[in-house]
Protein backbone atom coordinates (compact mmCIF):
# COMPACT_ATOMS: atom_id res chain seq x y z
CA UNK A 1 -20.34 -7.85 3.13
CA UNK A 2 -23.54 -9.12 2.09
CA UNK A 3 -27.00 -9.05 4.55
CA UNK A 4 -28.16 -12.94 4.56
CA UNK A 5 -31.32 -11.95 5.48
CA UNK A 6 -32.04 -9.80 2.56
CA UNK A 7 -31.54 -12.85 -0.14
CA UNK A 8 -33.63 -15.29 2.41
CA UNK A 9 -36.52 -13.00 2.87
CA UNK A 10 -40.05 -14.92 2.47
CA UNK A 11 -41.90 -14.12 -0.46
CA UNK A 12 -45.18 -12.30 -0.04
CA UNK A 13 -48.47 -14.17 -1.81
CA UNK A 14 -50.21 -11.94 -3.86
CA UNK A 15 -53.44 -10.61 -2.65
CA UNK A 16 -56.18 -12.87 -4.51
CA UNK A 17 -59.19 -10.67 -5.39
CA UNK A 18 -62.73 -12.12 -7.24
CA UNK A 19 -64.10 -9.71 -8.94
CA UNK A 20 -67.65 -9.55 -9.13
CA UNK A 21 -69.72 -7.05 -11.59
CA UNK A 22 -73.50 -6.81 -11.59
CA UNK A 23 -76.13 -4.51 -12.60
CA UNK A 24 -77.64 -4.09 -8.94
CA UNK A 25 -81.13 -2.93 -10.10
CA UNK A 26 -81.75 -4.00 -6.79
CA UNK A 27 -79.30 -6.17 -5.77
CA UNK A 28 -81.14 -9.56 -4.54
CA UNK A 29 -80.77 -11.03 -1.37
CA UNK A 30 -79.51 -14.40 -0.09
CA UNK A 31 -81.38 -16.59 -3.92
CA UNK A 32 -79.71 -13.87 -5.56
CA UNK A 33 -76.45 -11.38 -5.09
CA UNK A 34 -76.16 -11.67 -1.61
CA UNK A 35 -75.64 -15.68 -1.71
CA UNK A 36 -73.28 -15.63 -4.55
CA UNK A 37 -71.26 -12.89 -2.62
CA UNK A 38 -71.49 -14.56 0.75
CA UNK A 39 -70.34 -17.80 -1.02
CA UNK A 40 -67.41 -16.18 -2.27
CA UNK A 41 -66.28 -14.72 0.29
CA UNK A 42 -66.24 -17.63 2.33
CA UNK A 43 -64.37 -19.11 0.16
CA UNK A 44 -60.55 -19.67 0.92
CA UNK A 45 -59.39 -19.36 -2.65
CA UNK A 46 -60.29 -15.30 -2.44
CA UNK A 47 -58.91 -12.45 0.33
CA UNK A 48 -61.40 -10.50 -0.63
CA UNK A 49 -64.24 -9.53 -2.77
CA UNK A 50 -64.96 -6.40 -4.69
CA UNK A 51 -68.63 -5.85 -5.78
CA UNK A 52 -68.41 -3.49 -9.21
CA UNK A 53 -71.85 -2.23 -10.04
CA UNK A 54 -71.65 -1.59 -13.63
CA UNK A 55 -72.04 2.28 -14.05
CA UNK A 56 -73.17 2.47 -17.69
CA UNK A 57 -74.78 -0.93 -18.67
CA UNK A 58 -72.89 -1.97 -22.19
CA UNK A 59 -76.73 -2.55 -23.98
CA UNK A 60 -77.94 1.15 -24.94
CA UNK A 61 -81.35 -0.28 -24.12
CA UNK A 62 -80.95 -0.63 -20.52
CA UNK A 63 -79.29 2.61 -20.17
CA UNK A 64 -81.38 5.40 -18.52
CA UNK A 65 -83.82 2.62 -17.10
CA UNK A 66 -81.75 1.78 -13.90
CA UNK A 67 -81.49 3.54 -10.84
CA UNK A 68 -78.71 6.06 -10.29
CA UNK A 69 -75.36 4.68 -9.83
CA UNK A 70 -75.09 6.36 -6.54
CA UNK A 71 -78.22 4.77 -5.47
CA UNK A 72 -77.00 1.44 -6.79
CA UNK A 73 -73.76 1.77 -5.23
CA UNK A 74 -75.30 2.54 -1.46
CA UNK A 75 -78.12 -0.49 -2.13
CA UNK A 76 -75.19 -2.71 -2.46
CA UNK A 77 -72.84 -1.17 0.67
CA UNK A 78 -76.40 -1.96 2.86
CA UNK A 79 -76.47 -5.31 1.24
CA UNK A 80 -72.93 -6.69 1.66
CA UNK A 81 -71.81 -4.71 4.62
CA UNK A 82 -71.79 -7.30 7.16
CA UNK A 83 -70.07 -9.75 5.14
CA UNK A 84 -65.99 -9.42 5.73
CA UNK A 85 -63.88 -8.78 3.38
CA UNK A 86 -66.33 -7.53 0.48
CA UNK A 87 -65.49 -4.11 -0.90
CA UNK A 88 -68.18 -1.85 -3.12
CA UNK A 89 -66.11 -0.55 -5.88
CA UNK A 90 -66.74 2.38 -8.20
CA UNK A 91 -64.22 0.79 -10.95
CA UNK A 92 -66.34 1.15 -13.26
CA UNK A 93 -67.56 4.82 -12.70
CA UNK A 94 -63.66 5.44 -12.29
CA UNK A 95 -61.99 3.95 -15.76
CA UNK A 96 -65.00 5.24 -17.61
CA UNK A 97 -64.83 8.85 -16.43
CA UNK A 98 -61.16 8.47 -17.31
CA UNK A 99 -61.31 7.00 -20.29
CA UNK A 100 -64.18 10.07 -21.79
CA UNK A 101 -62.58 12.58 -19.89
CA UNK A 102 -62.50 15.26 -23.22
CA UNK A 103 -64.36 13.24 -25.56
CA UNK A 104 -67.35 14.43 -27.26
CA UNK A 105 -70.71 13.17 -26.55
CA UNK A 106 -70.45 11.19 -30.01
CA UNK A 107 -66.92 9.19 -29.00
CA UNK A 108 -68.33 8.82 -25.74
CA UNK A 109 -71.17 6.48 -26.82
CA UNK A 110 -68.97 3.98 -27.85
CA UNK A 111 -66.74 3.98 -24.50
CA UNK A 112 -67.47 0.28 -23.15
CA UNK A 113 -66.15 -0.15 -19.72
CA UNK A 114 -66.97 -3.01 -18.20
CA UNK A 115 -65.86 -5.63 -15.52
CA UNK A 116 -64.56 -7.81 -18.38
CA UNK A 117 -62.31 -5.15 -18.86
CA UNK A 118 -61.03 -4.04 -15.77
């Protein structure tokens, strides 16, 4: 004996997620970041936005010359925190800690993590 409902169940959409990456050196308000994010999120096409401030910018030249990541991250929860349904990730910090974890500091230079990637 077979259950009916188990071969009629509904199928479950999959979660549709925009993800947006940005330097946040600050983040910018409503000309800037906090539009484009708003925007998004209001838009019916997305369930929910995550905010990925990069963690190590992919040009060596800008590296060193932002703001702590931790800073950036907490700029950007103060920024987008009373918009629903945005999320500040730490992706990026995440996948490149994993991805370095036990590689010298040589090999590590040429980890590129990156939104595009993700």
């Amino acid at each position: 004996m077979t259950d009916d409902k188990q071969h009629h169940r509904p199928k479950r959409r999959k979660r549709r997620v925009c993800l947006f990456g940005l330097s946040a050196d600050p983040p910018t308000g409503h000309g800037g970041h906090l539009g484009i994010v708003a925007h998004l999120a209001s838009m019916e096409m997305f369930d929910e936005v995550r905010v990925i401030p990069v963690y190590r910018h992919m040009f060596a030249s800008k590296r060193g010359k932002q703001a702590p990541f931790q800073s950036r991250i907490q700029m950007c929860q103060l920024l987008f925190k009373d918009i629903p349904n945005v999320i500040v990730s730490e992706a990026e910090r995440i996948c490149f800690e994993r991805v370095s974890d036990g590689l010298d500091e040589e090999h590590t230079e040429s980890v590129r993590v990156g939104t595009a990637d993700l």
